[in-house]
Protein backbone atom coordinates (compact mmCIF):
# COMPACT_ATOMS: atom_id res chain seq x y z
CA UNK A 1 0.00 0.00 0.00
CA UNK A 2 1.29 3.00 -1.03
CA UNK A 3 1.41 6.12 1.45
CA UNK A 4 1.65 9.08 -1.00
CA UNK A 5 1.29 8.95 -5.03
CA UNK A 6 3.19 12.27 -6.62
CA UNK A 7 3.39 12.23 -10.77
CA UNK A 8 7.21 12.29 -11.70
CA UNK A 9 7.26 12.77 -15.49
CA UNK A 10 6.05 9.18 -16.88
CA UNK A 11 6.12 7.74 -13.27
CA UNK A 12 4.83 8.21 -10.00
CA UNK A 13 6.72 7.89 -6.31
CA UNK A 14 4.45 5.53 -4.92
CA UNK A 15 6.54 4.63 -1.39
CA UNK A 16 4.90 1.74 0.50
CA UNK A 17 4.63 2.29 4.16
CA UNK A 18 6.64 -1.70 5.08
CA UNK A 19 9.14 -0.29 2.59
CA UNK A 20 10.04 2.88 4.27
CA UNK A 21 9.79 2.01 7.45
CA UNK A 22 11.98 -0.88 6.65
CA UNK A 23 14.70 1.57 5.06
CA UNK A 24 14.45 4.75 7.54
CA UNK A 25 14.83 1.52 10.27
CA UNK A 26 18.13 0.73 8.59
CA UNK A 27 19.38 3.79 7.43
CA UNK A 28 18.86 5.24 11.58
CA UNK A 29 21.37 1.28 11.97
CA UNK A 30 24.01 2.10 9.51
CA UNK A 31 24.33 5.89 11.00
CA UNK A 32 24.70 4.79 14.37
CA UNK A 33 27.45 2.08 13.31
CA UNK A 34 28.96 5.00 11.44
CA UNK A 35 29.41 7.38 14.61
CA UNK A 36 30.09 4.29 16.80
CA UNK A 37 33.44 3.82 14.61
CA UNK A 38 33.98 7.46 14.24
CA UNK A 39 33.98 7.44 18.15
CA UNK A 40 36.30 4.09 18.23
CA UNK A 41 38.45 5.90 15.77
CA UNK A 42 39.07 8.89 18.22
CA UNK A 43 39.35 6.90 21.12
CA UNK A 44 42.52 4.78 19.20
CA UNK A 45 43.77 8.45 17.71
CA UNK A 46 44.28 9.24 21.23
CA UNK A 47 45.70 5.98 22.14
CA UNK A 48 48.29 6.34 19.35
CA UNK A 49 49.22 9.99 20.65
CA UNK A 50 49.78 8.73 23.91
CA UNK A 51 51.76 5.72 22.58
CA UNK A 52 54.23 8.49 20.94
CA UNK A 53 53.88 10.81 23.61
CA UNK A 54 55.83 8.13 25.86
CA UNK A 55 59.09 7.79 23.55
CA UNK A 56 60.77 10.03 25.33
CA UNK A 57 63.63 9.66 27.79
CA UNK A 58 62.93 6.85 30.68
CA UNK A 59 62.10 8.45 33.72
CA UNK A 60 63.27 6.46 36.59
CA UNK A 61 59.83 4.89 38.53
CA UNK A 62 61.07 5.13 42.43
CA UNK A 63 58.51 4.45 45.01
CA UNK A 64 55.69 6.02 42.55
CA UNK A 65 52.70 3.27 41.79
CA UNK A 66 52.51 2.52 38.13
CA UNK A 67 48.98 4.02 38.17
CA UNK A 68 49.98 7.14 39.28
CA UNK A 69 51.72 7.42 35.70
CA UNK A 70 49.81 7.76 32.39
CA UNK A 71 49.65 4.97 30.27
CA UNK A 72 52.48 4.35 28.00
CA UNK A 73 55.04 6.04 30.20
CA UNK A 74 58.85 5.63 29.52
CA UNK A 75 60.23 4.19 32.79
CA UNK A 76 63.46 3.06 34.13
CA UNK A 77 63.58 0.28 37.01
CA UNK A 78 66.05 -1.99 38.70
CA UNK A 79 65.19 -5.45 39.98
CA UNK A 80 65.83 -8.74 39.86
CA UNK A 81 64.31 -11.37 37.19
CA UNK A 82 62.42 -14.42 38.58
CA UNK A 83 63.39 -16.75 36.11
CA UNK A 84 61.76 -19.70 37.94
CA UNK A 85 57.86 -18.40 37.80
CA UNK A 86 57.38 -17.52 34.68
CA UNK A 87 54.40 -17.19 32.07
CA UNK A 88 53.51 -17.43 28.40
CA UNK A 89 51.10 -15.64 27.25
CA UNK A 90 49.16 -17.11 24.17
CA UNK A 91 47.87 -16.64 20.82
CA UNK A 92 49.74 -13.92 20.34
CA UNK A 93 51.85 -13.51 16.33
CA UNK A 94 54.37 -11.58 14.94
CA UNK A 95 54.76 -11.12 10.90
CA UNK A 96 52.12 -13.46 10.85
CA UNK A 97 53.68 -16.42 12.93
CA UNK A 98 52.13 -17.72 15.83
CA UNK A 99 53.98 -17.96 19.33
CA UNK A 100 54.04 -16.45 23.07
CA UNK A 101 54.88 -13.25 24.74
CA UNK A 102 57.37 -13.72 27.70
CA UNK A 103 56.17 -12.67 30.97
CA UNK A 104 58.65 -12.68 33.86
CA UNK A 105 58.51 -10.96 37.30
CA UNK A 106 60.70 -8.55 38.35
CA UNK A 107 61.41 -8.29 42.34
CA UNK A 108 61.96 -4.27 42.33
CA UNK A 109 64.50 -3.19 45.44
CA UNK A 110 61.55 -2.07 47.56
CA UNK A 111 59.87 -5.60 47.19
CA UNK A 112 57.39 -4.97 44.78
CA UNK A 113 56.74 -7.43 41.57
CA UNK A 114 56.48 -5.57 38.54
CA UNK A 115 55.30 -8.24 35.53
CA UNK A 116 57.90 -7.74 32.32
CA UNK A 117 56.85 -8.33 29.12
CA UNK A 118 60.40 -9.27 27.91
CA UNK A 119 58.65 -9.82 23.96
CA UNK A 120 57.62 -12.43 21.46
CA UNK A 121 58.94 -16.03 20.61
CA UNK A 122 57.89 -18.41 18.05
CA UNK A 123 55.74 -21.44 18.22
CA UNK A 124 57.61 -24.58 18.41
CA UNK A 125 55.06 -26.51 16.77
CA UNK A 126 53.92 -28.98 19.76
CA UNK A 127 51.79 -27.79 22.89
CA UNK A 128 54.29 -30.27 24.42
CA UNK A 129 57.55 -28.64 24.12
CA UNK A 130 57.98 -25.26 25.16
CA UNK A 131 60.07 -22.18 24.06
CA UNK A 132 63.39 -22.28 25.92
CA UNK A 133 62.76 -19.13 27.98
CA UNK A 134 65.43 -19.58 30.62
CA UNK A 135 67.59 -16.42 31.47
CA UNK A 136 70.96 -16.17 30.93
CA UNK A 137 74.11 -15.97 33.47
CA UNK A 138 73.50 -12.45 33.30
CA UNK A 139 70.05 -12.00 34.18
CA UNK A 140 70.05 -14.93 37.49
CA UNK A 141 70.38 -13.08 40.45
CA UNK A 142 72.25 -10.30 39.55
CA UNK A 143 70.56 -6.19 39.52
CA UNK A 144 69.16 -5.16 36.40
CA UNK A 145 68.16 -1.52 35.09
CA UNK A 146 65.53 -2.11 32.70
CA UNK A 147 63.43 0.46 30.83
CA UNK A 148 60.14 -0.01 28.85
CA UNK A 149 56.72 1.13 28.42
CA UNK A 150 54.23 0.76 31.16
CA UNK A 151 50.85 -0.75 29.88
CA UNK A 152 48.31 -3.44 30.87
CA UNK A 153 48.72 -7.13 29.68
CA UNK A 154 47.39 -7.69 26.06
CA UNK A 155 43.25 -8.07 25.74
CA UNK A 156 41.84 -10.75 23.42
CA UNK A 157 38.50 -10.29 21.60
CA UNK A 158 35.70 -12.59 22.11
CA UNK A 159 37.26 -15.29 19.51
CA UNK A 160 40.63 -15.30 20.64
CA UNK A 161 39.56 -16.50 24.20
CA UNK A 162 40.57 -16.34 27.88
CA UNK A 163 42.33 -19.04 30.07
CA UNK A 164 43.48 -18.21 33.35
CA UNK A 165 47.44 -19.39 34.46
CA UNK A 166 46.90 -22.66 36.69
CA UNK A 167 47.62 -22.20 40.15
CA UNK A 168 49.45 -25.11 40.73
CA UNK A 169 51.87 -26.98 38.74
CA UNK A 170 54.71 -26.61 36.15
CA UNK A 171 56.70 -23.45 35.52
CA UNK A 172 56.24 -21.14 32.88
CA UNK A 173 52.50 -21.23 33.11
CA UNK A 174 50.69 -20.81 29.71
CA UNK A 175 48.01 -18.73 29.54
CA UNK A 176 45.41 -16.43 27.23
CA UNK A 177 44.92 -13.01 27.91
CA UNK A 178 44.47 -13.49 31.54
CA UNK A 179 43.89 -10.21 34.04
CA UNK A 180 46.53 -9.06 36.50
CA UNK A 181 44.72 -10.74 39.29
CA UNK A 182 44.78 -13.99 37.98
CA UNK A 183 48.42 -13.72 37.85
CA UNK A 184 49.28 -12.83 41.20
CA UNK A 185 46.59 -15.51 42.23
CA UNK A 186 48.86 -17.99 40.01
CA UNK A 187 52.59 -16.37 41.20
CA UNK A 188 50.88 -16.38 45.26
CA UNK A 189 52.28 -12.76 44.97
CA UNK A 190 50.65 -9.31 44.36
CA UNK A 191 51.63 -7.91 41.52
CA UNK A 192 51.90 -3.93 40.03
CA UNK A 193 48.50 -2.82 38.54
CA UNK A 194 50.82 -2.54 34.69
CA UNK A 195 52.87 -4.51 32.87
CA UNK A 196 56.54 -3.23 31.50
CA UNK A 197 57.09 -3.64 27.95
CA UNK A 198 60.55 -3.90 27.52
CA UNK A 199 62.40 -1.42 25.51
CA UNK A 200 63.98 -3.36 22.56
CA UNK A 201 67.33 -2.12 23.30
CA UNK A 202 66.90 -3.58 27.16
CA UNK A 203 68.92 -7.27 27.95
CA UNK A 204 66.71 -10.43 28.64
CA UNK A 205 64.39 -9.94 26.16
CA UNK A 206 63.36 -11.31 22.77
CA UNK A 207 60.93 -9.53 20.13
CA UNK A 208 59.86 -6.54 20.81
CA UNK A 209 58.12 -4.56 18.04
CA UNK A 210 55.59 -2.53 20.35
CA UNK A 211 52.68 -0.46 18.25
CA UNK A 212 49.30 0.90 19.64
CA UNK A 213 46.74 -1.23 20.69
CA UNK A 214 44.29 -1.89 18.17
CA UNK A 215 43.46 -0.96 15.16
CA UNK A 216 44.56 2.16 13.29
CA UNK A 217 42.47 5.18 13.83
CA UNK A 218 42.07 5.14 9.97
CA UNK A 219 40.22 2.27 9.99
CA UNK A 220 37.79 2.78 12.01
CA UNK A 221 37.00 6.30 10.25
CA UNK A 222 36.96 4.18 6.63
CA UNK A 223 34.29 1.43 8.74
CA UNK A 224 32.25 5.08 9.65
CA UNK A 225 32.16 5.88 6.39
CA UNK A 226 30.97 2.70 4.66
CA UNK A 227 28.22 2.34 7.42
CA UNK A 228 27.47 6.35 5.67
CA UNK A 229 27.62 5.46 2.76
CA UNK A 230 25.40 1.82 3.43
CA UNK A 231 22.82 4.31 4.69
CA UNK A 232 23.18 6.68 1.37
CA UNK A 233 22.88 3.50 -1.13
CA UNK A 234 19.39 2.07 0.99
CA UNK A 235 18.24 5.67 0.75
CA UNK A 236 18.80 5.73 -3.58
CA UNK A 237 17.29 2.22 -3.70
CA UNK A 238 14.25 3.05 -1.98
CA UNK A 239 13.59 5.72 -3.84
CA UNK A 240 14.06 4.19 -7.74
CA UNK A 241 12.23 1.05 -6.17
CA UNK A 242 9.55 3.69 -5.33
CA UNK A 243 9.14 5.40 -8.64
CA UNK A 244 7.01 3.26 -11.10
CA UNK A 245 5.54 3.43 -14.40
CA UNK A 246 2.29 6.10 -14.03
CA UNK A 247 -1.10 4.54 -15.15
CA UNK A 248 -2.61 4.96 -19.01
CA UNK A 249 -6.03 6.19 -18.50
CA UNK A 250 -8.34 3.20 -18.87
CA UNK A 251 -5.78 1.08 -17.65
């Protein structure tokens, strides 16, 4: 059923009500997904600023919490490695290879355990056999200054996954994207609310390529605009689908 009838030339836009109510539903959709990327978009814009606004010189971290620091701040720390409790986090690639991040406490000198990402190794092709992740003479025991990044551990979306570290058992402790309390509830220690990402010019680490989380801002501003654009394209299709041939008299 038509809701209006207006003479176009040789045709007449003839909407039907389901048919416009069906588009201005989807059109008011594909807007809303549009701003909801813009707004992602901005949110990782900022996100990449304050990734580059933390490239600057290490400041050293003291006594300060790690909370008390923005995200992404360039600190310097001394500690010592716990090679013995270590994790490795999962699911987690570089150039396309799969493997595990390296994540290995660090006893600062006023007895707090800050988490160190010490960066990426490959895959050894059996859930069996581990990545050798053992320190080296020069990281057992001794003092080490270390500098890095100060972030939270890495977040998984919903198909990636989430498994907790065991509790008990075998050191390192695999694990998927697992929070910072169920790592101290696996180490039996408290840990620091952030996680160091080692500078790649540190010792006793392995890959470290460190970007922004997510996705580039770009992308999210291209998604807005298809969602736009979506809503532009229903919009032209309802109205040629709404323009028909007029009547012949007698007809």
């Amino acid at each position: 059923m038509a809701m209006i009838r207006i003479p176009v030339g040789r045709r007449v836009f003839a909407p039907s009500l389901l048919m416009t109510l069906l588009t201005a539903a989807l059109c008011l959709l594909f807007i809303r997904l549009g701003h909801w990327q813009w707004d992602r978009g901005e949110l990782a814009e900022g996100e990449r600023e304050a990734f580059l606004a933390g490239g600057g010189p290490a400041v050293p971290l003291g006594g300060r919490r790690v909370l008390s620091l923005p995200r992404f701040s360039h600190v310097a720390v001394a500690g010592r490695l716990d090679g013995t409790h270590q994790f490795l986090l999962d699911n987690r690639s570089h150039a396309g290879v799969p493997g595990y991040e390296v994540l290995t406490p660090l006893a600062l000198v006023d007895g707090r355990i800050l988490l160190v990402d010490r960066g990426w190794v490959a895959f050894t092709g059996s859930r069996a056999r581990l990545p050798d992740i053992a320190l080296g003479p020069g990281g057992m025991g001794a003092v080490l200054h270390l500098t890095g990044r100060l972030d939270g551990p890495p977040v998984g979306g919903l198909a990636l996954g989430h498994a907790a570290p065991p509790t008990s058992g075998p050191w390192p402790r695999v694990t998927s994207f697992p929070t910072l309390p169920e790592l101290s509830a696996s180490l039996g220690r408290p840990v620091e609310a952030r996680v160091l990402l080692l500078d790649a010019a540190a010792p006793a680490g392995y890959v470290r390529d460190w970007q922004p989380p997510g996705m580039p801002p770009e992308r999210h501003w291209s998604y807005a605009i298809q969602w736009w654009g979506f809503a532009v394209t229903l919009v032209v299709i309802w109205l040629i689908m709404s323009a028909r041939p007029a009547s012949r008299p007698g007809t």
